[in-house]
PDB file of N, CA and C in Angstrom:
ATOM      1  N   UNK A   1     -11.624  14.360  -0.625  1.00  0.00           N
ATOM      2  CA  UNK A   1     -10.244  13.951  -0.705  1.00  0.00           C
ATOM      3  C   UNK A   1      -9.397  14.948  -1.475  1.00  0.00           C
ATOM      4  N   UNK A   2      -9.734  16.336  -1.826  1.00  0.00           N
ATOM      5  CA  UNK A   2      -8.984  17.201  -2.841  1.00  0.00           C
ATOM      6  C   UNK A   2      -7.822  17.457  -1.914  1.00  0.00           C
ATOM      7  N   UNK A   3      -7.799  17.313  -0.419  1.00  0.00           N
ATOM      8  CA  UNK A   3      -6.990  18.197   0.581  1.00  0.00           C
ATOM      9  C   UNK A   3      -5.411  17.171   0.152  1.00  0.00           C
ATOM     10  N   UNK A   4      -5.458  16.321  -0.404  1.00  0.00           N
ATOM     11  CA  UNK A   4      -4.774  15.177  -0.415  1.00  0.00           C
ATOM     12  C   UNK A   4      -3.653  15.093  -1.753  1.00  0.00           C
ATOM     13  N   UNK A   5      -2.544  15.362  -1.888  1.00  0.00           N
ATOM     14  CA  UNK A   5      -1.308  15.445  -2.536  1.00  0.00           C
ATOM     15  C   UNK A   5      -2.053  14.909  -4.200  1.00  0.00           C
ATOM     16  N   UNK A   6      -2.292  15.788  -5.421  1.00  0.00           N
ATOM     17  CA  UNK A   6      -2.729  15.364  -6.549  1.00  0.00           C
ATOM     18  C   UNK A   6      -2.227  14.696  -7.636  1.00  0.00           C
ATOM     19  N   UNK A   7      -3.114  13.501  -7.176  1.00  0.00           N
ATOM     20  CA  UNK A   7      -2.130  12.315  -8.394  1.00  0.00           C
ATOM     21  C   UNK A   7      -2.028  12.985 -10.224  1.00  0.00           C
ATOM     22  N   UNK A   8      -1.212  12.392 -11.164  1.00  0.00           N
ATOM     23  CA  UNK A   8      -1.143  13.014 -12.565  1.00  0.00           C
ATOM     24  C   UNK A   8      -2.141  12.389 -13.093  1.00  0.00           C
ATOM     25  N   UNK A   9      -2.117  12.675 -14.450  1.00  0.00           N
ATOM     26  CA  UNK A   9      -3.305  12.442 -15.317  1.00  0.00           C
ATOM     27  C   UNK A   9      -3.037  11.127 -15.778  1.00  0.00           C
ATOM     28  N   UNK A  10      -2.204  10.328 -15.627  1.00  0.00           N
ATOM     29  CA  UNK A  10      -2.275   8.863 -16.142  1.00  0.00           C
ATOM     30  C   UNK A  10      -2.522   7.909 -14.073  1.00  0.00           C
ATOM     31  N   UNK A  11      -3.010   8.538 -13.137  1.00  0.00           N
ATOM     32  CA  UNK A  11      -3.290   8.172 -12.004  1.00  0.00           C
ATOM     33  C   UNK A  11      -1.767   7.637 -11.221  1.00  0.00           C
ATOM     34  N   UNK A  12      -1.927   6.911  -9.952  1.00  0.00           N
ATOM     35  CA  UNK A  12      -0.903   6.851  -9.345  1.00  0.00           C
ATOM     36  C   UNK A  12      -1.258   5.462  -8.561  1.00  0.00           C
ATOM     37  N   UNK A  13      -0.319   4.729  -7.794  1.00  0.00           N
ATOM     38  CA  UNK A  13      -0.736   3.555  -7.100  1.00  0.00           C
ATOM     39  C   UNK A  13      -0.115   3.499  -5.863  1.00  0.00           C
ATOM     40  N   UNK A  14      -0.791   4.141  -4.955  1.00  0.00           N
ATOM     41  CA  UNK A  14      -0.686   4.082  -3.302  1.00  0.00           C
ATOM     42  C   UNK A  14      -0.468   2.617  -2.877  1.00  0.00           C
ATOM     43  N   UNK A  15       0.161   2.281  -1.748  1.00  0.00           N
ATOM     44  CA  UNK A  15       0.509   1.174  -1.025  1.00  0.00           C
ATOM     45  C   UNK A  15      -0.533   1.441   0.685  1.00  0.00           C
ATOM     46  N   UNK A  16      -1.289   0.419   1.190  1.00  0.00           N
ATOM     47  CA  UNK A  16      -1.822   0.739   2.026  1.00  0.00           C
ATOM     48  C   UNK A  16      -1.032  -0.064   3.165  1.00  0.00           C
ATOM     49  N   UNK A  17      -0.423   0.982   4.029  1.00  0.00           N
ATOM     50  CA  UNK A  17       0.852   0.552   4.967  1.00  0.00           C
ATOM     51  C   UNK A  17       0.707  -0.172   6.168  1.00  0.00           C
ATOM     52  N   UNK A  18      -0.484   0.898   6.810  1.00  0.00           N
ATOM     53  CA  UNK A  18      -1.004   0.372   8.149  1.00  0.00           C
ATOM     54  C   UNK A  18      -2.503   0.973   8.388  1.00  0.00           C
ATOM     55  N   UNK A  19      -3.268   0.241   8.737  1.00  0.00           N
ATOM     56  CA  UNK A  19      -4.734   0.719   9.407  1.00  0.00           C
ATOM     57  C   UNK A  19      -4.567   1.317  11.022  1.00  0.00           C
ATOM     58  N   UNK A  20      -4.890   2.438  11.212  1.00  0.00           N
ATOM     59  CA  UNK A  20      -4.296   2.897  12.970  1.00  0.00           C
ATOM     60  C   UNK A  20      -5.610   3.482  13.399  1.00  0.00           C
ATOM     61  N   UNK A  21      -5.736   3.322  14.804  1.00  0.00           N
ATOM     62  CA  UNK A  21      -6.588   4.298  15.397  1.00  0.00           C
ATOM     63  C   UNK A  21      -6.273   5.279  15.801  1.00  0.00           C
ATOM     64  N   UNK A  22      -7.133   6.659  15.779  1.00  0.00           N
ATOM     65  CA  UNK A  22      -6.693   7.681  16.085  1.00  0.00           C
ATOM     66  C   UNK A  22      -7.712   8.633  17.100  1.00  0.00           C
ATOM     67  N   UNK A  23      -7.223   8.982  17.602  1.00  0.00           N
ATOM     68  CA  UNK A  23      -8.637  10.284  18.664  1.00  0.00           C
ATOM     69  C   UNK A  23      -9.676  10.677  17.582  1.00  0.00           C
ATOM     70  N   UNK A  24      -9.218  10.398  16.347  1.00  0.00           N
ATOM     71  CA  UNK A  24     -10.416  11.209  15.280  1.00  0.00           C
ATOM     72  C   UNK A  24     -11.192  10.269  14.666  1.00  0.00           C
ATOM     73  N   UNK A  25     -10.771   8.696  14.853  1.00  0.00           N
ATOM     74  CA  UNK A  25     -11.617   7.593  14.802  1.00  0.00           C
ATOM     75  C   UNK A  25     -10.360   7.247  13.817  1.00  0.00           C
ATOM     76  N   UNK A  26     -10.482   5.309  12.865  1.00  0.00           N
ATOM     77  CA  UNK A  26      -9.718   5.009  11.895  1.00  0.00           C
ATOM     78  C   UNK A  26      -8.829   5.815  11.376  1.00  0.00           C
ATOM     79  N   UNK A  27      -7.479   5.608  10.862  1.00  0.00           N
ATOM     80  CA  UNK A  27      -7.090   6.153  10.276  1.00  0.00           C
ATOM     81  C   UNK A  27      -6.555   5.279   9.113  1.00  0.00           C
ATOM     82  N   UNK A  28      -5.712   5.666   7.597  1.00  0.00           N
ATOM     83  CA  UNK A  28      -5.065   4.544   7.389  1.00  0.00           C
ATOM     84  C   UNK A  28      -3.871   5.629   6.831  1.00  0.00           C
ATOM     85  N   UNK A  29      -2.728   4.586   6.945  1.00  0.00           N
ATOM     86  CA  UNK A  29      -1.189   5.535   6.619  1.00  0.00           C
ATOM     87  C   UNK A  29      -0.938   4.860   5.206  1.00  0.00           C
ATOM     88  N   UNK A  30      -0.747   5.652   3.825  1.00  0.00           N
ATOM     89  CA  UNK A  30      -0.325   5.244   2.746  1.00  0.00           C
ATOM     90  C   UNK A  30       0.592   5.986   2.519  1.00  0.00           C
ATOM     91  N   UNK A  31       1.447   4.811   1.705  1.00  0.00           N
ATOM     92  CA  UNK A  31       2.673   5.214   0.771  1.00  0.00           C
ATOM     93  C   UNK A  31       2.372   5.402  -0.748  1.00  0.00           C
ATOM     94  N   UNK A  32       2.977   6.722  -1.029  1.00  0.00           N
ATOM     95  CA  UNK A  32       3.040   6.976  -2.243  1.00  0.00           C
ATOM     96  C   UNK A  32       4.068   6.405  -3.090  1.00  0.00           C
ATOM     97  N   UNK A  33       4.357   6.407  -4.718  1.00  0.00           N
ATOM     98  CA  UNK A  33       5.176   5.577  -5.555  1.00  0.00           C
ATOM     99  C   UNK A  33       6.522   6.103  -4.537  1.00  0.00           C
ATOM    100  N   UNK A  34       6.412   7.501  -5.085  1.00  0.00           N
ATOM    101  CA  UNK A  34       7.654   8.021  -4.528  1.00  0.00           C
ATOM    102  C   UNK A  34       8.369   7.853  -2.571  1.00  0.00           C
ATOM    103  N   UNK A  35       7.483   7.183  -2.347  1.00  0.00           N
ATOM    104  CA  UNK A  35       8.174   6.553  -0.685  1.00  0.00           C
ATOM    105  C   UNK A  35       7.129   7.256   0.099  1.00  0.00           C
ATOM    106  N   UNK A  36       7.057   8.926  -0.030  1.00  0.00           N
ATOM    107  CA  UNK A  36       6.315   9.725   1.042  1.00  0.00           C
ATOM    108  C   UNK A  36       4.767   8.729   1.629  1.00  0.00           C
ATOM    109  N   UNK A  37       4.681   9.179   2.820  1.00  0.00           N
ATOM    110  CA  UNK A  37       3.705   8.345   3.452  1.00  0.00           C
ATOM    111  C   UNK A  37       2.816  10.100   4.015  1.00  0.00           C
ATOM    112  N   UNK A  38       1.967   9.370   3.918  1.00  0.00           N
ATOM    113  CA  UNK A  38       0.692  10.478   4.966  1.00  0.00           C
ATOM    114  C   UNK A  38      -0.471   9.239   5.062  1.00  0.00           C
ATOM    115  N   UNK A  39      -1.815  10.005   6.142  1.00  0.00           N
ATOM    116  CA  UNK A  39      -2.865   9.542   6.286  1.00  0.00           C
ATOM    117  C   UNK A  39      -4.106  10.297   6.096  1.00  0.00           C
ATOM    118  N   UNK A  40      -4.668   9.334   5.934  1.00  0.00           N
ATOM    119  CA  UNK A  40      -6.474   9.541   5.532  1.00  0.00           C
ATOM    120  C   UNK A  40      -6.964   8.641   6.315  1.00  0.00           C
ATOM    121  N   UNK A  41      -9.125   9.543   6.645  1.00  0.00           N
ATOM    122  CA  UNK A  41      -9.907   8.829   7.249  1.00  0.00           C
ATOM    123  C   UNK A  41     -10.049   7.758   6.490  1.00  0.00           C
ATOM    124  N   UNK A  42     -10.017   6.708   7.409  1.00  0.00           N
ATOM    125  CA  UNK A  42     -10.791   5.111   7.080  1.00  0.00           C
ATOM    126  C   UNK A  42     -11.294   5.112   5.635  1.00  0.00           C
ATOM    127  N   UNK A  43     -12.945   5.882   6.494  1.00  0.00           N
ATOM    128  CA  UNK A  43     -14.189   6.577   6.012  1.00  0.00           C
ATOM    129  C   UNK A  43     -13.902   7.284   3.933  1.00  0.00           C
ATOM    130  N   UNK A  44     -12.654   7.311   3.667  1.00  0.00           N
ATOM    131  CA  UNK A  44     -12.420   8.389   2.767  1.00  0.00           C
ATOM    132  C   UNK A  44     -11.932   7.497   1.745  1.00  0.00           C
ATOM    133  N   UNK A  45     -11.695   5.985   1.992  1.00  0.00           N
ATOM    134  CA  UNK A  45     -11.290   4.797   0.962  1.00  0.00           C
ATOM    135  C   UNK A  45     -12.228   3.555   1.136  1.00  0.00           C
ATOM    136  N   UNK A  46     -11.819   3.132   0.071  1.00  0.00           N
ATOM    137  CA  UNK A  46     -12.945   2.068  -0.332  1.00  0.00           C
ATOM    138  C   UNK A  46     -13.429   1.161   1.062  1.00  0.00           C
ATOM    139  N   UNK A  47     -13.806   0.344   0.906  1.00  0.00           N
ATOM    140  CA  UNK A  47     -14.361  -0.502   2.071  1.00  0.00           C
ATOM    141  C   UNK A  47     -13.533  -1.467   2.045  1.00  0.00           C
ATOM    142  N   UNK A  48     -12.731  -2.310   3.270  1.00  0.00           N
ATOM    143  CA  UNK A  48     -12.251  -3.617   3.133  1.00  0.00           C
ATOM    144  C   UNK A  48     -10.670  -3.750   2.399  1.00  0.00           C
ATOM    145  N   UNK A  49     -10.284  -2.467   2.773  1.00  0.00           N
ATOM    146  CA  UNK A  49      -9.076  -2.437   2.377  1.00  0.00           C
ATOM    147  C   UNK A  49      -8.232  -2.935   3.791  1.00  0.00           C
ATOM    148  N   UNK A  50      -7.418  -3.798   3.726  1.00  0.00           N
ATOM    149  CA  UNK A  50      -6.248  -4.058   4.357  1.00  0.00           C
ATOM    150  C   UNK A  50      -4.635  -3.654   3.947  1.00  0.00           C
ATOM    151  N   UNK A  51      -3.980  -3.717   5.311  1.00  0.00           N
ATOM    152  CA  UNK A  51      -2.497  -3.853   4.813  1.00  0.00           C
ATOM    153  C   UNK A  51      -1.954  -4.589   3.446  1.00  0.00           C
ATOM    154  N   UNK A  52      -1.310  -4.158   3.071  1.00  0.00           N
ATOM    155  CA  UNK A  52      -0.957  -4.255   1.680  1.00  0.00           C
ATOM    156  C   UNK A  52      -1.156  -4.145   0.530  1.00  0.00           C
ATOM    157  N   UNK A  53      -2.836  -3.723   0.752  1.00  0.00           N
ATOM    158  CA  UNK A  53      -3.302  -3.408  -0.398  1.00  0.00           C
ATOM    159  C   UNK A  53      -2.139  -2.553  -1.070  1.00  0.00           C
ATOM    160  N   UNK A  54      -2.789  -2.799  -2.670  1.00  0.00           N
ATOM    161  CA  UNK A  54      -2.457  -1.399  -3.583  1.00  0.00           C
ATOM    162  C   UNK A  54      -4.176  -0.217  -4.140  1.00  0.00           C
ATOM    163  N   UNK A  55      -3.872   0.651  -3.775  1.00  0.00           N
ATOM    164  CA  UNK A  55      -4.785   1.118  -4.580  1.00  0.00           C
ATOM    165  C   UNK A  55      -4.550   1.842  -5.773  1.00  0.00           C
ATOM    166  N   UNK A  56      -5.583   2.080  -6.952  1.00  0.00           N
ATOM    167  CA  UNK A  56      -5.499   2.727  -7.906  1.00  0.00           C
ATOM    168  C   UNK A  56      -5.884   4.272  -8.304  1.00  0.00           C
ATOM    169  N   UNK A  57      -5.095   5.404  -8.104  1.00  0.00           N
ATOM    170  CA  UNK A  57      -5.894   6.533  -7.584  1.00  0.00           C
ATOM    171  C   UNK A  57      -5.446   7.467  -8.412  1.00  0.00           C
ATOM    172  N   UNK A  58      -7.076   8.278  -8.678  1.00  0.00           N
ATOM    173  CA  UNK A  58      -6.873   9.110 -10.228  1.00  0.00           C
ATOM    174  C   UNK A  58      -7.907  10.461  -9.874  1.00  0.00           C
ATOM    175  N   UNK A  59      -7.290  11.268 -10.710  1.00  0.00           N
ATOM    176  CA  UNK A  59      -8.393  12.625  -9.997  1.00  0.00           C
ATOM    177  C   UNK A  59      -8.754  12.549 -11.788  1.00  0.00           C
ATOM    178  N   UNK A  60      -9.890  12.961 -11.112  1.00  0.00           N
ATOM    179  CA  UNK A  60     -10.969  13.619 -12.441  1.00  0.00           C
ATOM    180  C   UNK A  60     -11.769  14.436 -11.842  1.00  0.00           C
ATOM    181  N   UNK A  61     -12.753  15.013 -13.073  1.00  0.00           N
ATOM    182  CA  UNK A  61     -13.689  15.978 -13.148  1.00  0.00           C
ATOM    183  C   UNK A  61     -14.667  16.206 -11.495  1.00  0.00           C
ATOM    184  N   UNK A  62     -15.076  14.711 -10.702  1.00  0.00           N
ATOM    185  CA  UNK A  62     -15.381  14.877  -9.192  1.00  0.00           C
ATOM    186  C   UNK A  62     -14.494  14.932  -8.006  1.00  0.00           C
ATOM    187  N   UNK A  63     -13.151  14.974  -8.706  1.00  0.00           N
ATOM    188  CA  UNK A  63     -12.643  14.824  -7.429  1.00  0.00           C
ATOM    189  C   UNK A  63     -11.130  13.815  -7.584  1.00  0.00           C
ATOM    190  N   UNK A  64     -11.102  13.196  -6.894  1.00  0.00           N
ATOM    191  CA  UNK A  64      -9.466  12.172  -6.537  1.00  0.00           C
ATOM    192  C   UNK A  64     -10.903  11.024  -6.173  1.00  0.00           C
ATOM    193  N   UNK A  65     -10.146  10.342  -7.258  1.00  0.00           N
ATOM    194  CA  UNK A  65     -11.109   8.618  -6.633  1.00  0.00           C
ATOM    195  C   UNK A  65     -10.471   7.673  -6.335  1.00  0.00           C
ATOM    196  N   UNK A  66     -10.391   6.428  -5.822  1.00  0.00           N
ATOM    197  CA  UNK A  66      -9.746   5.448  -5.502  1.00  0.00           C
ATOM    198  C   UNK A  66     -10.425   3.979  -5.494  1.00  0.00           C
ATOM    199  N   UNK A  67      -9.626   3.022  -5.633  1.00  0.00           N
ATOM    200  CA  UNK A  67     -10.161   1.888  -5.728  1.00  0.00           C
ATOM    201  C   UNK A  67      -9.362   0.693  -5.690  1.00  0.00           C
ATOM    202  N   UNK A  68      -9.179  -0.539  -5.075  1.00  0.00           N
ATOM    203  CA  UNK A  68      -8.596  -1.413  -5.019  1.00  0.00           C
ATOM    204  C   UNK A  68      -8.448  -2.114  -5.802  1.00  0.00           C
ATOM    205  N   UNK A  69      -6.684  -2.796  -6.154  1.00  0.00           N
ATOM    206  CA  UNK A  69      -6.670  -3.547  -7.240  1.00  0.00           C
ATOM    207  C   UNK A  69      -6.330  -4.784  -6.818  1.00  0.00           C
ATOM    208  N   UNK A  70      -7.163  -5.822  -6.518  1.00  0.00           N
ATOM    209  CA  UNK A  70      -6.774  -6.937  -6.014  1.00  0.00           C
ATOM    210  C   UNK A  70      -5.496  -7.914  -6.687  1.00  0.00           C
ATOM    211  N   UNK A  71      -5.819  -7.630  -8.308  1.00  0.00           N
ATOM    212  CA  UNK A  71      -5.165  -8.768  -8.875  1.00  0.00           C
ATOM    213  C   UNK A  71      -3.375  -8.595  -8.796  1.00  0.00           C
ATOM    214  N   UNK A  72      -3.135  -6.672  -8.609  1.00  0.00           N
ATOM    215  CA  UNK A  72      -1.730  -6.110  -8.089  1.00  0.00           C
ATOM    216  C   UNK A  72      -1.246  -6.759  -6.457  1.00  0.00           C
ATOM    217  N   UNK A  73      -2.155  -6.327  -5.786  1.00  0.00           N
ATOM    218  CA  UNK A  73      -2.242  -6.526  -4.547  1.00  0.00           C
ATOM    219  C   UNK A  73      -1.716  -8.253  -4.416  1.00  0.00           C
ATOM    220  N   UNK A  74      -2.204  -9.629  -5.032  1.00  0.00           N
ATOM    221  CA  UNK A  74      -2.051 -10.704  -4.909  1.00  0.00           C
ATOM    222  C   UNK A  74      -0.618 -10.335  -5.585  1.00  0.00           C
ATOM    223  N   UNK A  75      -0.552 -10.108  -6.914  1.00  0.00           N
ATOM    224  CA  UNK A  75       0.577 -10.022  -7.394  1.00  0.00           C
ATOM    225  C   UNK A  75       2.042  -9.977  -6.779  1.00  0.00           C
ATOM    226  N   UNK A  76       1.838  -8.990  -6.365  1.00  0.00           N
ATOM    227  CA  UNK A  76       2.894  -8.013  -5.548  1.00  0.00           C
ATOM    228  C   UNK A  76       3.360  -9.358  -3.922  1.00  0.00           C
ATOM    229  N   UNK A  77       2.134  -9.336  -3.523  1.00  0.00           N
ATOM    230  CA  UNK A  77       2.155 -10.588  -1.871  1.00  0.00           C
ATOM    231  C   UNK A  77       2.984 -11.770  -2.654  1.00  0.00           C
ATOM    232  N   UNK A  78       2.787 -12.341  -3.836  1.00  0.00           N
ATOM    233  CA  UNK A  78       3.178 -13.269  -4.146  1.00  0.00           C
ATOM    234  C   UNK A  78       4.243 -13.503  -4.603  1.00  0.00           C
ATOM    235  N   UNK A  79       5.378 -12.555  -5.149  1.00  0.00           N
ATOM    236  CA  UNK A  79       6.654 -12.030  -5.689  1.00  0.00           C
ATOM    237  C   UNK A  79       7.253 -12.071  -3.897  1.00  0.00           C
ATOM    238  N   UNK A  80       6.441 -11.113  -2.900  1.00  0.00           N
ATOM    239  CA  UNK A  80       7.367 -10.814  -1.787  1.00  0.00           C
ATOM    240  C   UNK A  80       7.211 -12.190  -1.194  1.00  0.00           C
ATOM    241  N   UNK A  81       6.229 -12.938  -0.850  1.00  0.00           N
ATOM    242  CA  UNK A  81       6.634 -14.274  -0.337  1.00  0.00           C
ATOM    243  C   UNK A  81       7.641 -15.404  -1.051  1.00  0.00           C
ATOM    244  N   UNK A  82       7.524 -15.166  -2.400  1.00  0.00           N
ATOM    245  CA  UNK A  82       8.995 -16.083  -3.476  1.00  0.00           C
ATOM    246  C   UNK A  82      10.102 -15.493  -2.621  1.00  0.00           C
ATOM    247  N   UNK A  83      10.282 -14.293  -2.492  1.00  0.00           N
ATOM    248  CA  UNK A  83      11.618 -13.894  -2.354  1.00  0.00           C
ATOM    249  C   UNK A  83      12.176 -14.608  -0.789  1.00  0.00           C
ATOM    250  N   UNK A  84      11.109 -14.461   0.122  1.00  0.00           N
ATOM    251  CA  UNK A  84      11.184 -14.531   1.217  1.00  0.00           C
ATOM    252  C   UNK A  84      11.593 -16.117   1.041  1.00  0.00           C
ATOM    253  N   UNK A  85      10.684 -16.908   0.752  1.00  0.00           N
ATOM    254  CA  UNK A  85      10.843 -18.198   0.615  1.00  0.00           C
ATOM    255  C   UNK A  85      12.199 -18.851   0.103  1.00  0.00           C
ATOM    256  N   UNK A  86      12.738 -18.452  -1.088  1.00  0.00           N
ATOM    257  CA  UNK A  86      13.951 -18.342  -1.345  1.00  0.00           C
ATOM    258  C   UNK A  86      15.207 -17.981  -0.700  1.00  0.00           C
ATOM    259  N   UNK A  87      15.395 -16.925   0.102  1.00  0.00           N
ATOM    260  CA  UNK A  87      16.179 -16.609   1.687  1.00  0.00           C
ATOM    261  C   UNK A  87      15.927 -17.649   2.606  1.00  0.00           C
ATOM    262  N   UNK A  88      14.505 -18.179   3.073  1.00  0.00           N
ATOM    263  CA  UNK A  88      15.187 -19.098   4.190  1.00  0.00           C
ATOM    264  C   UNK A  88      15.168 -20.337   3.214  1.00  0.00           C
ATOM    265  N   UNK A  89      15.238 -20.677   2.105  1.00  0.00           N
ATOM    266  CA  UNK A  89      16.130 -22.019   1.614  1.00  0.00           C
ATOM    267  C   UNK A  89      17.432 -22.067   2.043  1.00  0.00           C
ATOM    268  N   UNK A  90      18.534 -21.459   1.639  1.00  0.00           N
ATOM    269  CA  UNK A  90      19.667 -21.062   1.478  1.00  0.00           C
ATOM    270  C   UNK A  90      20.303 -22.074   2.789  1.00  0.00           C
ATOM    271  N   UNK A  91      21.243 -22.377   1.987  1.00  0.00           N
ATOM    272  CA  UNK A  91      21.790 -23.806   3.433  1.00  0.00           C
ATOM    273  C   UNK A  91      22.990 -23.002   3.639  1.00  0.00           C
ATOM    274  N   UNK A  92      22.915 -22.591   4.824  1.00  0.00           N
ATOM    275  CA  UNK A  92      23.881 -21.782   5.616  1.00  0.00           C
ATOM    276  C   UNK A  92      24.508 -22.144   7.109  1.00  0.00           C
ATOM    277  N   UNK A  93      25.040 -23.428   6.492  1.00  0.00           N
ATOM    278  CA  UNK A  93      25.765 -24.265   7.400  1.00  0.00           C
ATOM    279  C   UNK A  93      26.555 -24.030   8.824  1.00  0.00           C
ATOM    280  N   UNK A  94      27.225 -23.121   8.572  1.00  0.00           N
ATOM    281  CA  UNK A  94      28.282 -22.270   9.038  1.00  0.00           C
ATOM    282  C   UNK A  94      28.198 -21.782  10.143  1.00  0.00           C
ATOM    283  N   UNK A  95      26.600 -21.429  10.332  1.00  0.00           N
ATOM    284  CA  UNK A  95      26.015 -20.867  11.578  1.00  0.00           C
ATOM    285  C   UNK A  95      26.531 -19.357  11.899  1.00  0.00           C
ATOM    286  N   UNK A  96      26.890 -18.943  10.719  1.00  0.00           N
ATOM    287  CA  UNK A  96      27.396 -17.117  10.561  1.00  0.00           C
ATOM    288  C   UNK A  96      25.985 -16.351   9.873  1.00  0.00           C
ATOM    289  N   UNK A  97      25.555 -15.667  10.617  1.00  0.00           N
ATOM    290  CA  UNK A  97      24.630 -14.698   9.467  1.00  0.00           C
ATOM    291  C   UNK A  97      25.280 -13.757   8.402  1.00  0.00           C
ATOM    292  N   UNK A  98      24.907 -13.949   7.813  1.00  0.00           N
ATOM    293  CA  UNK A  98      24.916 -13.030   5.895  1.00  0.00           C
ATOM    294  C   UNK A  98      24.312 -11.824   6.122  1.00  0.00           C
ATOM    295  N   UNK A  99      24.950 -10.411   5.887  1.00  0.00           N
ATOM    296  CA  UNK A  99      23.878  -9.700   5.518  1.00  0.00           C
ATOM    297  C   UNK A  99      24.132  -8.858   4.551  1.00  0.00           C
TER     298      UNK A  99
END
């Protein structure tokens, strides 16, 4: 994974966007803090990662490592479904959309 944009020394936390197939087998497309997106083999992150994950990713002495943080990952799903949930409350009588 060195070929791969080098996180700083306090690590970085990728967003896992989409899982895709590709002619080269799996792929998966992550977002970095800063927005930029690229991809990596499947094969090259943890096992059992899905959409939305967050991962936790830090280079040291072997290399760029990575690893899933579930308790962010729930975190994060659970803030974006409040919000969501909160939007379709909203009694919007009127029959005009808001945007």
């Amino acid at each position: 994974m060195k070929e791969v944009a080098h996180p700083g020394p306090q690590g970085e936390r990728w967003t896992v966007d989409a899982v895709e197939d590709s002619p080269l087998g799996p792929v998966v497309r992550l977002e970095r803090e800063d927005g930029r997106t690229f991809t990596l083999p499947l094969h090259a992150l943890p096992e059992g990662l899905r959409e939305g994950d967050i991962l936790a990713v830090q280079e040291g002495p072997d290399g760029v490592s990575t690893r899933l943080l579930p308790e962010e990952t729930e975190a994060r799903r659970a803030a974006a479904q409040a919000r969501l949930d909160a939007l379709n409350s909203q009694d919007l009588d009127d029959g005009e959309i808001t945007l």
